[in-house]
Protein backbone atom coordinates (compact mmCIF):
# COMPACT_ATOMS: atom_id res chain seq x y z
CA UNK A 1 163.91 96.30 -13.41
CA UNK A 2 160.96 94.16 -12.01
CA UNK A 3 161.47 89.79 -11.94
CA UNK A 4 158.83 89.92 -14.55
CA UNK A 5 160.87 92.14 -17.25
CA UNK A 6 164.22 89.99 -16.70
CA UNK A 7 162.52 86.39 -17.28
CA UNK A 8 161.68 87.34 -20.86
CA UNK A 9 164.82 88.99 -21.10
CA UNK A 10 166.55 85.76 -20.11
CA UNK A 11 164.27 83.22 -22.52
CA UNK A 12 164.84 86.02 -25.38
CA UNK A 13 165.72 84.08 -28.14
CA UNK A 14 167.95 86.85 -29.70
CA UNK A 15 170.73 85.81 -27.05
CA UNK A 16 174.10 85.87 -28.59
CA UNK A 17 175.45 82.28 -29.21
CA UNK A 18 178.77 80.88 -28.44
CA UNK A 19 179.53 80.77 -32.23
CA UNK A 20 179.01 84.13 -32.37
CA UNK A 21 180.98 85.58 -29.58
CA UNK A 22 184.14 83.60 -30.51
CA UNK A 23 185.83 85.38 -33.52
CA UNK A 24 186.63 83.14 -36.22
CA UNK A 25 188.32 83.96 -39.58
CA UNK A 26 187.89 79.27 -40.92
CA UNK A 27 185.50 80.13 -44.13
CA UNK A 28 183.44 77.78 -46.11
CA UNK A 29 185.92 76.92 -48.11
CA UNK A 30 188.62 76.45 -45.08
CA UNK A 31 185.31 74.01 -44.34
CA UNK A 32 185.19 72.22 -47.47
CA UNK A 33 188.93 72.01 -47.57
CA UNK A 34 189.40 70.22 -43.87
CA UNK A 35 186.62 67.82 -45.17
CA UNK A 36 188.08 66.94 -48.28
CA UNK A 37 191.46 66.61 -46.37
CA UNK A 38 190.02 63.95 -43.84
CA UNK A 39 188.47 61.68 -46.34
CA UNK A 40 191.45 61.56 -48.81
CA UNK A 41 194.62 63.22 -47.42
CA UNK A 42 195.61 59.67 -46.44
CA UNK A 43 199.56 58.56 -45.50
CA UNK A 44 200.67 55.43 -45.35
CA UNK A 45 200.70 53.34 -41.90
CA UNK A 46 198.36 56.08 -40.80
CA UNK A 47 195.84 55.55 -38.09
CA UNK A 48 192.22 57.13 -38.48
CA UNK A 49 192.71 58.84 -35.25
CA UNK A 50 196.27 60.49 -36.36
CA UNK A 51 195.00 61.23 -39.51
CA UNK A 52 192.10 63.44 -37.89
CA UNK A 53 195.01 65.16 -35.26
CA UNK A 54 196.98 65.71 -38.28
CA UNK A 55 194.28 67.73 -40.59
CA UNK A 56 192.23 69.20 -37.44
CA UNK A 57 196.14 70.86 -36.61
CA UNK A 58 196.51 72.00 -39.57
CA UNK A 59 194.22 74.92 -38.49
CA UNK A 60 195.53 76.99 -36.11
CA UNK A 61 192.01 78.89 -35.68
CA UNK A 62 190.41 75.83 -35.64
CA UNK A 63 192.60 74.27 -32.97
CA UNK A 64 191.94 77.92 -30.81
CA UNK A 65 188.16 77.52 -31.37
CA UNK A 66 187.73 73.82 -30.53
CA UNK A 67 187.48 74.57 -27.13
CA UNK A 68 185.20 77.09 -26.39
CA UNK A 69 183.11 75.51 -29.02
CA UNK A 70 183.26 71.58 -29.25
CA UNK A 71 186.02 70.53 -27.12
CA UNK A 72 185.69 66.92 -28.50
CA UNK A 73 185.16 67.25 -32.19
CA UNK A 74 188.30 65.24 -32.86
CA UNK A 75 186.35 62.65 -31.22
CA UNK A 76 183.06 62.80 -33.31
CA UNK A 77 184.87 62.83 -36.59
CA UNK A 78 187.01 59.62 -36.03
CA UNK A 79 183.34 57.99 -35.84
CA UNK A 80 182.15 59.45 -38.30
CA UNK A 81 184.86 59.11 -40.62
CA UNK A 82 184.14 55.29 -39.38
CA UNK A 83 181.00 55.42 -40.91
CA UNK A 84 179.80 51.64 -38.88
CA UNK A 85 176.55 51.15 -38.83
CA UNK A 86 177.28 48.37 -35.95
CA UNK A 87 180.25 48.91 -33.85
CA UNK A 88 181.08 45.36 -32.95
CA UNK A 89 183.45 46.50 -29.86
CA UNK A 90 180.21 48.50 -28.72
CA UNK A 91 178.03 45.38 -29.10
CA UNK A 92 180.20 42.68 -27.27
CA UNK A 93 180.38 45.19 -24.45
CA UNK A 94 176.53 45.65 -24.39
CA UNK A 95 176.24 41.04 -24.61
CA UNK A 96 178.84 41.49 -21.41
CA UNK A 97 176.78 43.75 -19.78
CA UNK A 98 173.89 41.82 -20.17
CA UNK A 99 175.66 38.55 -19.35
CA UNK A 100 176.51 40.39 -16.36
CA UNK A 101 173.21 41.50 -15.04
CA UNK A 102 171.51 37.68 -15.54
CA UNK A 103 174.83 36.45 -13.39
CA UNK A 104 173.89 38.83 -10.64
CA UNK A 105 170.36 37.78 -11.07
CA UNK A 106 171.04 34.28 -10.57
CA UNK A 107 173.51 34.80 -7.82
CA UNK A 108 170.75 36.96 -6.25
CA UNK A 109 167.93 34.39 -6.58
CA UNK A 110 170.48 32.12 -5.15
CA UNK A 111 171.09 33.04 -1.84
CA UNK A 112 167.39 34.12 -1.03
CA UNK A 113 167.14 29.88 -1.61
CA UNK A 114 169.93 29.95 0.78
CA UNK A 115 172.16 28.38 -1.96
CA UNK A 116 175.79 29.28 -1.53
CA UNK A 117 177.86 30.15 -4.33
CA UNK A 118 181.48 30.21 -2.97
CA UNK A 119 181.87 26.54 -3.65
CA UNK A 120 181.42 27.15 -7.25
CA UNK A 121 183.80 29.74 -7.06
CA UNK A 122 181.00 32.26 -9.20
CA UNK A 123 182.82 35.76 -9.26
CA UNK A 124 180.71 38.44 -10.34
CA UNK A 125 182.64 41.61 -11.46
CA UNK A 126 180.95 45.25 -13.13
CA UNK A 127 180.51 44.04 -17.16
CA UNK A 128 181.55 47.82 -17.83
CA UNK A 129 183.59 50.11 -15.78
CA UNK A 130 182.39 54.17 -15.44
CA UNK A 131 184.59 56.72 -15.29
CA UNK A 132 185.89 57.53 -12.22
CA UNK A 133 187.20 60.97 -12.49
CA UNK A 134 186.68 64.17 -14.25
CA UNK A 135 182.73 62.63 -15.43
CA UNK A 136 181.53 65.42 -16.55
CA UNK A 137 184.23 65.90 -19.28
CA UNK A 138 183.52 62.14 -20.14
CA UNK A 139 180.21 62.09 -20.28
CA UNK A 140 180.61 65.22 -23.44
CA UNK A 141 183.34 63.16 -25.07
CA UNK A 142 180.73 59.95 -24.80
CA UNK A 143 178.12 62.11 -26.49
CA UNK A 144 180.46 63.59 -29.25
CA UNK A 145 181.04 59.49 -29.69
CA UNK A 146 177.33 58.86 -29.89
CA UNK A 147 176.68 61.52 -32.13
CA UNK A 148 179.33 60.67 -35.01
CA UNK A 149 177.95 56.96 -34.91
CA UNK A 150 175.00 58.09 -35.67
CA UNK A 151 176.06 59.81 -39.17
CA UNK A 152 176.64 56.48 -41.16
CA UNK A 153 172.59 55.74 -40.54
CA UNK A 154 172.16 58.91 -41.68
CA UNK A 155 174.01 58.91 -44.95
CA UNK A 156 172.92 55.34 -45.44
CA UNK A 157 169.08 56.69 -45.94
CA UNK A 158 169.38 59.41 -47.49
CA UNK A 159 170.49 59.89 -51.67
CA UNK A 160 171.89 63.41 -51.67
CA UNK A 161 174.87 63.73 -48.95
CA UNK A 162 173.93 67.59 -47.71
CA UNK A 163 170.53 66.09 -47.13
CA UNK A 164 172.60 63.37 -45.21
CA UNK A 165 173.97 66.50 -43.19
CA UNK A 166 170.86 68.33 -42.99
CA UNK A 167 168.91 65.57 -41.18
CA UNK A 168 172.01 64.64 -38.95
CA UNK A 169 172.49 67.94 -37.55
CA UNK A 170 168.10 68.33 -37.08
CA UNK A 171 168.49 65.59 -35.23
CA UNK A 172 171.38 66.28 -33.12
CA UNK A 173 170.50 69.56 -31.18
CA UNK A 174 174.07 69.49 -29.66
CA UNK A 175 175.52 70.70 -33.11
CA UNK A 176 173.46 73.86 -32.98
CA UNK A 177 176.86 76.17 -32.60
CA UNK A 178 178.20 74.54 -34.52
CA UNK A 179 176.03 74.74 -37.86
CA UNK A 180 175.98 78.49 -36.84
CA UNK A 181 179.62 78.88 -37.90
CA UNK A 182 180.60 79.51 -41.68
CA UNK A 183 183.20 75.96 -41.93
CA UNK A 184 181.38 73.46 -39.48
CA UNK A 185 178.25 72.69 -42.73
CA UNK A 186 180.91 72.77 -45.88
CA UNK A 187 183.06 70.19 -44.04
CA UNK A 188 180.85 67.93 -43.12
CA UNK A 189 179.22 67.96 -46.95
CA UNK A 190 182.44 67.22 -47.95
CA UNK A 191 182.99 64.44 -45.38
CA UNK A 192 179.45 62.81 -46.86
CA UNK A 193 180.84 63.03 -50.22
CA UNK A 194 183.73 61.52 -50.10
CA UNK A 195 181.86 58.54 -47.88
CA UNK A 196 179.72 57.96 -50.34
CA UNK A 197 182.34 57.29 -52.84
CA UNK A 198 184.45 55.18 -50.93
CA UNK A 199 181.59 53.13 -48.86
CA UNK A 200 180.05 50.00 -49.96
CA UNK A 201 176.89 51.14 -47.89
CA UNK A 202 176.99 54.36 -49.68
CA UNK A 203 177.88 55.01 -53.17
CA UNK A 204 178.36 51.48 -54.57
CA UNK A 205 175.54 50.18 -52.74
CA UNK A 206 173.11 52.93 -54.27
CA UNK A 207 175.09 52.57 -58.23
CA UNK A 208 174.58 48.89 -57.42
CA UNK A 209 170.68 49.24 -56.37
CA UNK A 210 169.89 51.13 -59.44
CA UNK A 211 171.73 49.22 -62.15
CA UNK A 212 170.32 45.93 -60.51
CA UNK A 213 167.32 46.86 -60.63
CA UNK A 214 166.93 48.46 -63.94
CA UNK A 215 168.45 44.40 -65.31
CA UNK A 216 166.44 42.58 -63.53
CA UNK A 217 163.47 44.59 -64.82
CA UNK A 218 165.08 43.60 -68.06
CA UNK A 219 164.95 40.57 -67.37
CA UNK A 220 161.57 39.87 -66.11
CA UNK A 221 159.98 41.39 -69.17
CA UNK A 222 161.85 39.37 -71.49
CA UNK A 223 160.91 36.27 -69.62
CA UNK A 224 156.97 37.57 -70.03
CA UNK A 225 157.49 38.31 -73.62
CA UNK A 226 159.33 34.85 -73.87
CA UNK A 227 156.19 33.00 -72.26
CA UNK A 228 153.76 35.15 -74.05
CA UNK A 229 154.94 33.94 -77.37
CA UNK A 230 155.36 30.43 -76.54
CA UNK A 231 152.04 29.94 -75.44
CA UNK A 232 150.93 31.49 -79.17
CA UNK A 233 149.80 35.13 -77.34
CA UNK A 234 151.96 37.08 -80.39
CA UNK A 235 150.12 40.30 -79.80
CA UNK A 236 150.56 40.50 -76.24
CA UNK A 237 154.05 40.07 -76.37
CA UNK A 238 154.52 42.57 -79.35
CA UNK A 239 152.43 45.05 -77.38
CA UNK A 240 154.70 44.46 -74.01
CA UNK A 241 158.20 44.98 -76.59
CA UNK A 242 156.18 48.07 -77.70
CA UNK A 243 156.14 49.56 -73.87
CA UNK A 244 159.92 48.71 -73.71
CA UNK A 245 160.57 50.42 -77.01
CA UNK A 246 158.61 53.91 -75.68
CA UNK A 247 160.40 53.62 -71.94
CA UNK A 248 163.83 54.03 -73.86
CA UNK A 249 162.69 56.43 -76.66
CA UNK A 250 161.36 58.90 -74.14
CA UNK A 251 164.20 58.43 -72.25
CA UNK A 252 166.48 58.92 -75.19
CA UNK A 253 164.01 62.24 -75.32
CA UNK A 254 165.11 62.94 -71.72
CA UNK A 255 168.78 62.56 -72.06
CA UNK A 256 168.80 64.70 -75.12
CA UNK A 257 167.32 67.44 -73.66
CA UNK A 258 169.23 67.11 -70.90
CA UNK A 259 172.40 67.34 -72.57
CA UNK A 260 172.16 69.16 -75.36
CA UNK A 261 174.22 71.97 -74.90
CA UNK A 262 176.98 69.50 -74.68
CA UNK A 263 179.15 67.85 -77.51
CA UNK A 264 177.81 65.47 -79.86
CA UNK A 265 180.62 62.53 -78.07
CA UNK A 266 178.80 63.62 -74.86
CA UNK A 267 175.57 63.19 -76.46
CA UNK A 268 175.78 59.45 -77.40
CA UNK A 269 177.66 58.54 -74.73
CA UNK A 270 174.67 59.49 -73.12
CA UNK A 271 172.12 57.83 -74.70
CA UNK A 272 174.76 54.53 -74.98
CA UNK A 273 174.03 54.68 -71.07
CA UNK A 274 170.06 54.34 -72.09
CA UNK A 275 170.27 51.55 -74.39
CA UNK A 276 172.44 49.64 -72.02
CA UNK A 277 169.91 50.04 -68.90
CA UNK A 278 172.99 51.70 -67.36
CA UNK A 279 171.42 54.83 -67.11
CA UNK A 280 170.27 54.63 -63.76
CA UNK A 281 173.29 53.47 -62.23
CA UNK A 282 175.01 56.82 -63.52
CA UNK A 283 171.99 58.86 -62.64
CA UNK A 284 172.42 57.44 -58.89
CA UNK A 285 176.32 57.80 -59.17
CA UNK A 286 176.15 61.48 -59.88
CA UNK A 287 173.41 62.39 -57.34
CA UNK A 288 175.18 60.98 -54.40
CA UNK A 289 178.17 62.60 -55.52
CA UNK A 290 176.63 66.00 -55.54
CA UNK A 291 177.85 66.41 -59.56
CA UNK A 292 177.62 69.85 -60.81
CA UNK A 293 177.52 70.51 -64.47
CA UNK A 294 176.72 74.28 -65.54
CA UNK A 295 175.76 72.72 -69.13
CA UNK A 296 172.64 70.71 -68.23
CA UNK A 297 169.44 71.49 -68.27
CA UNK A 298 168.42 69.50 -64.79
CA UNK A 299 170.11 68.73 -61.47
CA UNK A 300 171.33 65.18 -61.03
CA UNK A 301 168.19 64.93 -58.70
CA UNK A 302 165.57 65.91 -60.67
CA UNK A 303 167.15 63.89 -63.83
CA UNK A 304 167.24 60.51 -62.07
CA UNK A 305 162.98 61.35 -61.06
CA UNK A 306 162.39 62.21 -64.75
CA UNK A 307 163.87 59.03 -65.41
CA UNK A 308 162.25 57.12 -62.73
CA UNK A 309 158.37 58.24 -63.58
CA UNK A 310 159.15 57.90 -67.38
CA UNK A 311 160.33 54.25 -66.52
CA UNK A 312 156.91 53.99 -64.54
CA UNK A 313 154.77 55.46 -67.12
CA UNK A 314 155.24 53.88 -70.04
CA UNK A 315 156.73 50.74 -68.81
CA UNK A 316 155.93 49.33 -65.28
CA UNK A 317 152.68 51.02 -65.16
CA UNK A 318 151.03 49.60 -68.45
CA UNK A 319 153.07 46.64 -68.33
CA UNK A 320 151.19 45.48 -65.26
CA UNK A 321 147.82 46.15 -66.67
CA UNK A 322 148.92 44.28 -70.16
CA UNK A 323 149.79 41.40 -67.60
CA UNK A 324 146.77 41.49 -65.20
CA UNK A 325 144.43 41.74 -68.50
CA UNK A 326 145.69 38.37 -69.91
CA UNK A 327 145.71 36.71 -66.59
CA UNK A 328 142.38 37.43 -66.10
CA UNK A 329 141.11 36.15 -69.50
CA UNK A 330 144.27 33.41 -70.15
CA UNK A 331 142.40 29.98 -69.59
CA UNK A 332 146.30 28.84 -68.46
CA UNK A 333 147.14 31.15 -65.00
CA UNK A 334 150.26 29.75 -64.70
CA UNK A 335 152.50 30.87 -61.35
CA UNK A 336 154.94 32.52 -63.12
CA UNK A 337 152.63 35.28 -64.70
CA UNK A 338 151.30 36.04 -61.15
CA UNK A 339 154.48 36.28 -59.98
CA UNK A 340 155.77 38.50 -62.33
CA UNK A 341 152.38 40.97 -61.53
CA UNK A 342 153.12 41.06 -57.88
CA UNK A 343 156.84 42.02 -58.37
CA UNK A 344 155.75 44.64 -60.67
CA UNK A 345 153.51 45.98 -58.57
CA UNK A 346 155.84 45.87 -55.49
CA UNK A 347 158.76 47.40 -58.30
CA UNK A 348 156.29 50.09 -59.22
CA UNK A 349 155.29 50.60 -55.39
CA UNK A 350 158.78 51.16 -54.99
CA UNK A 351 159.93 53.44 -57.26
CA UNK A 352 157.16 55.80 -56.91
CA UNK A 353 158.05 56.07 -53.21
CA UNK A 354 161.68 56.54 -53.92
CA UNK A 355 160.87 59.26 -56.66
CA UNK A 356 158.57 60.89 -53.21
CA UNK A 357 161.11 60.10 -51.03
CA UNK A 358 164.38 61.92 -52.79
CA UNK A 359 162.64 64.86 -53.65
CA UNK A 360 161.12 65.71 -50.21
CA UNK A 361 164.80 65.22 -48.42
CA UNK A 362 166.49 67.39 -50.42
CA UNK A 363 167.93 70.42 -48.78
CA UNK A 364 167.76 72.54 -51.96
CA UNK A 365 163.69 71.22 -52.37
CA UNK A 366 163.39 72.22 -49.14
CA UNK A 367 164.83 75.43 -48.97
CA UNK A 368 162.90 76.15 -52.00
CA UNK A 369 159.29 75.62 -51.57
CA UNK A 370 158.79 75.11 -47.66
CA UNK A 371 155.44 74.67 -47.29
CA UNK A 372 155.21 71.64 -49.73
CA UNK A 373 158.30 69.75 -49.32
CA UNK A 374 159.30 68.82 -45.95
CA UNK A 375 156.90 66.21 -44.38
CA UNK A 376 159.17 63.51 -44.15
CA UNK A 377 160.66 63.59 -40.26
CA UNK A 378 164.34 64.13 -39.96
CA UNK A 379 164.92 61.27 -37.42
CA UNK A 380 165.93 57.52 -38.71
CA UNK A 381 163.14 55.69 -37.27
CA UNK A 382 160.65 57.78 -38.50
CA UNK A 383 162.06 58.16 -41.92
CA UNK A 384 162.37 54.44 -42.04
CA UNK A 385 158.66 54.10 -41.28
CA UNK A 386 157.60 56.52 -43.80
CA UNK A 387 158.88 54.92 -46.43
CA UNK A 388 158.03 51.70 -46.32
CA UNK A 389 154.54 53.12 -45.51
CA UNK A 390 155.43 55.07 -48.91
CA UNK A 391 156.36 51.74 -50.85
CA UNK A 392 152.78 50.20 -49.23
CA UNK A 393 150.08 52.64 -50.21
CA UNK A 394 151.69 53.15 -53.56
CA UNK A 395 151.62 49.25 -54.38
CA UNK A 396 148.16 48.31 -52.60
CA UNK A 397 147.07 51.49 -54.75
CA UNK A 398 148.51 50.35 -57.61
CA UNK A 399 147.23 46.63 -57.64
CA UNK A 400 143.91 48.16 -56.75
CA UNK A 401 143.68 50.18 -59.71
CA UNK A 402 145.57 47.99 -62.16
CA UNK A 403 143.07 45.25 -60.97
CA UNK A 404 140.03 47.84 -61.58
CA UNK A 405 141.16 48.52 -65.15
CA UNK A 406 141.83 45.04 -66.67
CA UNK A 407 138.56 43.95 -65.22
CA UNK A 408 136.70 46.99 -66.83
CA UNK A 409 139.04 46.18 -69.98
CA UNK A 410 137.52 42.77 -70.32
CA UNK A 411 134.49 43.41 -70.63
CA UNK A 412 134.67 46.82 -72.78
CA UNK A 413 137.79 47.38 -74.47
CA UNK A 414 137.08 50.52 -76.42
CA UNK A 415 135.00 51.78 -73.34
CA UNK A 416 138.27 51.11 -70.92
CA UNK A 417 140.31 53.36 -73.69
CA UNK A 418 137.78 55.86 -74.18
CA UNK A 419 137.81 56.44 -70.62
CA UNK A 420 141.30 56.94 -70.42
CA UNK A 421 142.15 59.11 -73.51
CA UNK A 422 139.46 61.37 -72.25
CA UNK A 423 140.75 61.85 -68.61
CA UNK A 424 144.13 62.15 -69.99
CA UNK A 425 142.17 65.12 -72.41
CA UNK A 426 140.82 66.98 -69.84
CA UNK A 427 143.75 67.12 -67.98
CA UNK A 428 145.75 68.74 -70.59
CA UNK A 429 143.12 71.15 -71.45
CA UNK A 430 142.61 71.89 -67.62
CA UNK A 431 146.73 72.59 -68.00
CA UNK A 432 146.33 74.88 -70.71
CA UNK A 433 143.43 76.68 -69.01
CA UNK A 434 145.66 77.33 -65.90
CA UNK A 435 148.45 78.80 -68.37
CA UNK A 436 150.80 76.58 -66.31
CA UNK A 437 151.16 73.96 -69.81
CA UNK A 438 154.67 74.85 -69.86
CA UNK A 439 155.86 76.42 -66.67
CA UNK A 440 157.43 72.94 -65.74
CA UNK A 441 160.04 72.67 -68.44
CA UNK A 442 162.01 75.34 -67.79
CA UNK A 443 165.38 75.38 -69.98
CA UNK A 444 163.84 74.12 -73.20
CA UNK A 445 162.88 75.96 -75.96
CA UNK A 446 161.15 76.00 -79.50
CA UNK A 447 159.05 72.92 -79.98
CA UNK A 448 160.93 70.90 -77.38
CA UNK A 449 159.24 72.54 -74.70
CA UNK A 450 155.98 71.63 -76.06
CA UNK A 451 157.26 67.82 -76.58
CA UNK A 452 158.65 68.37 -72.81
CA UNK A 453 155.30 69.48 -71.42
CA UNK A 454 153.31 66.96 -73.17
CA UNK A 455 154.91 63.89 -72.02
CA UNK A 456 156.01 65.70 -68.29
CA UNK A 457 151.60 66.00 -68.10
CA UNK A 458 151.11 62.51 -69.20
CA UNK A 459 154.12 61.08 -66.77
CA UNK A 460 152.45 62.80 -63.84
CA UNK A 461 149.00 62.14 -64.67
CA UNK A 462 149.75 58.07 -65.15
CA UNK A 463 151.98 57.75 -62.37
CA UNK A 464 149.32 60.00 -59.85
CA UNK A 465 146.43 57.63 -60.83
CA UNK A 466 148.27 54.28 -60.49
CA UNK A 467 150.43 54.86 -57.05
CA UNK A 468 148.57 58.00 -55.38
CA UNK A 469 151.36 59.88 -55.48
């Protein structure tokens, strides 16, 4: 064999992995059982780092594989099971370190002046010591460290935790064997479950976020409707209370249809969730806990951005406009009323983005249809960046268009609504034409899929308009 017949040989991506040439009999549930086991198998008095010796030992395979495959996993997990975003011991030793070097620089600059520095008795010692023996084997235990810091940033941005996982080990190319085994993937979904239930950056943060939201929304309306009716504007506040009303009855629509396979108790707790403006609290709750429920229609995902874009389409979208129309013709433009238009438009910005945002990281959506969802980067930074990009275009659109339309509504109001009933027309009938009126309501049947269908259209058709996406 010829040089040039062995170099392709050697870059042949078909090259058996170390995953593969170790036998291995750990499972996927043996995965999702050691990750369960690390984030609640917890004994009193117990440190993190004996609590990971004690579960990772349990495993006799495990404990024959490590080494061959990830020699400092034990390592990894203990900062991962952390779950810091800042490691304070990490950051005084990086202020040290930086202390040090403008010591040595004014030492330095010092004696080239010819100024000596014995008299002041100025001592400059390393800020941070380097390993001194076997570096090689520290320098893979440092990066196993690096890596499992990274996770909490990770799980932090993301909603679902296997998307969590899925970005984490894209990013991370040193994982590779191990996301080849059958265990290594389970267990760490497990591990970013149970985080996000115990974690005030994860779970509670995100329940938290959504409930807080959906209130203050509450409340912000109710201060409009308040102001409108003070100041003798009766049918503007009757219309805005009219916007309200059709946010929760479609949602009530949502939630039935969601659940109705269930029990009738099921049911209205359900829709008790709706009228409280708890729903999407519990919407958030059960997506970053990865809920399963064979009964319901939807997955927690796909609920919670049915919810969103109904909340956006018959409330926050409309109830801008109804608030940009009067301030443009109210003789009184008081502070409060532009106030309340920017934070709806900024509210609206953001939702839309969030709805774009959670369904193009999930793992499922991804694995799904490729070729549409999967343009948001894996890495932190650039994930970061996209969305507040996201949250940008979809409010400067917004205020753009909501701006357009109250303008065009003052000066022709049955023009303005002619306009829209007749785009909102023609996109139904261009529905029907494709045959596709129905093909996104899967699970419903009788004359609920037609309800379904209609108001899915009109969601998508308001929401696309108003935010661009």
């Amino acid at each position: 064999m010829n040089p040039e017949e062995v170099a392709p040989a050697l870059l042949n991506d078909s090259t058996p992995s170390i995953s593969s040439s170790i036998p291995s009999s750990l499972t996927a549930v043996d995965g999702k059982k050691l990750g369960t086991a690390l984030t609640t198998s917890k004994i009193a008095n117990e440190l993190l780092e004996q609590r990971v010796t004690r579960v990772v030992g349990t495993s006799k395979d495990l404990k024959q594989l490590l080494p061959h495959l990830f020699p400092h996993l034990e390592s990894m997990l203990i900062h991962i099971l952390q779950n810091k975003i800042v490691d304070m011991g990490e950051t005084t030793q990086k202020a040290k370190a930086a202390i040090g070097k403008i010591k040595s620089g004014i030492v330095g600059f010092s004696a080239t002046l010819g100024i000596s520095t014995t008299a002041n008795k100025v001592d400059i010692a390393p800020a941070i010591m380097g390993p001194t023996e076997n570096e090689n084997e520290n320098t893979t235990k440092s990066e196993a460290i690096k890596i499992g810091k990274t996770f909490a940033m990770f799980l932090l941005t993301t909603t679902e935790p296997s998307a969590a996982v899925d970005a984490w080990t894209k990013d991370n190319k040193e994982l590779k064997d191990l996301m080849e085994t059958d265990w290594f993937e389970p267990m760490m979904n497990a591990i970013a479950k149970g985080l996000l239930k115990s974690s005030n950056l994860g779970l509670k943060w995100r329940v938290g976020l959504g409930a807080g939201l959906s209130i203050m929304d509450m409340i912000t309306d109710t201060g409009v409707i308040n102001s409108y009716r003070v100041s003798g504007n009766t049918k503007g506040a009757y219309s805005l209370m009219a916007m309200i009303a059709s946010n929760v009855a479609v949602q009530l629509l949502i939630t039935y249809a969601q659940n109705k396979k269930k029990s009738k108790w099921v049911i209205l707790r359900e829709l008790v969730y709706v009228v409280t403006f708890l729903k999407p609290g519990v919407d958030a709750y059960r997506v970053a806990t990865s809920r399963e429920d064979e009964h319901a229609v939807m997955s927690p995902l796909v609920e919670m951005s049915i919810g969103k874009s109904a909340e956006l389409a018959f409330e926050s979208i409309p109830g801008g406009l109804l608030q940009a129309y009067i301030f443009i013709n109210s003789p009184e433009k008081t502070l409060f009323l532009l106030i309340s238009i920017l934070i709806s438009t900024l509210t609206t910005g953001f939702a839309s983005a969030m709805i774009s945002y959670d369904m193009d990281i999930s793992v499922a959506n991804r694995k799904e249809v490729p070729l549409f969802f999967g343009y948001i980067k894996d890495g932190n930074t650039e994930r970061m960046i996209t969305f507040i990009l996201q949250i940008l275009l979809a409010s400067f659109h917004n205020l753009s268009r909501t701006i357009g339309t109250a303008l065009l509504l003052s000066v022709s109001e049955r023009l303005t609504i002619g306009v829209i009933l007749a785009e909102m027309l023609l996109y139904h009938l261009y529905k029907v034409g494709r045959r596709d009126y129905v093909l996104w309501v899967a699970g419903l049947e009788g004359t609920l899929k037609y309800i379904g269908a209609f108001v899915t259209h009109s969601m998508v058709k308001i929401i696309v308009d108003y935010t661009g996406e």
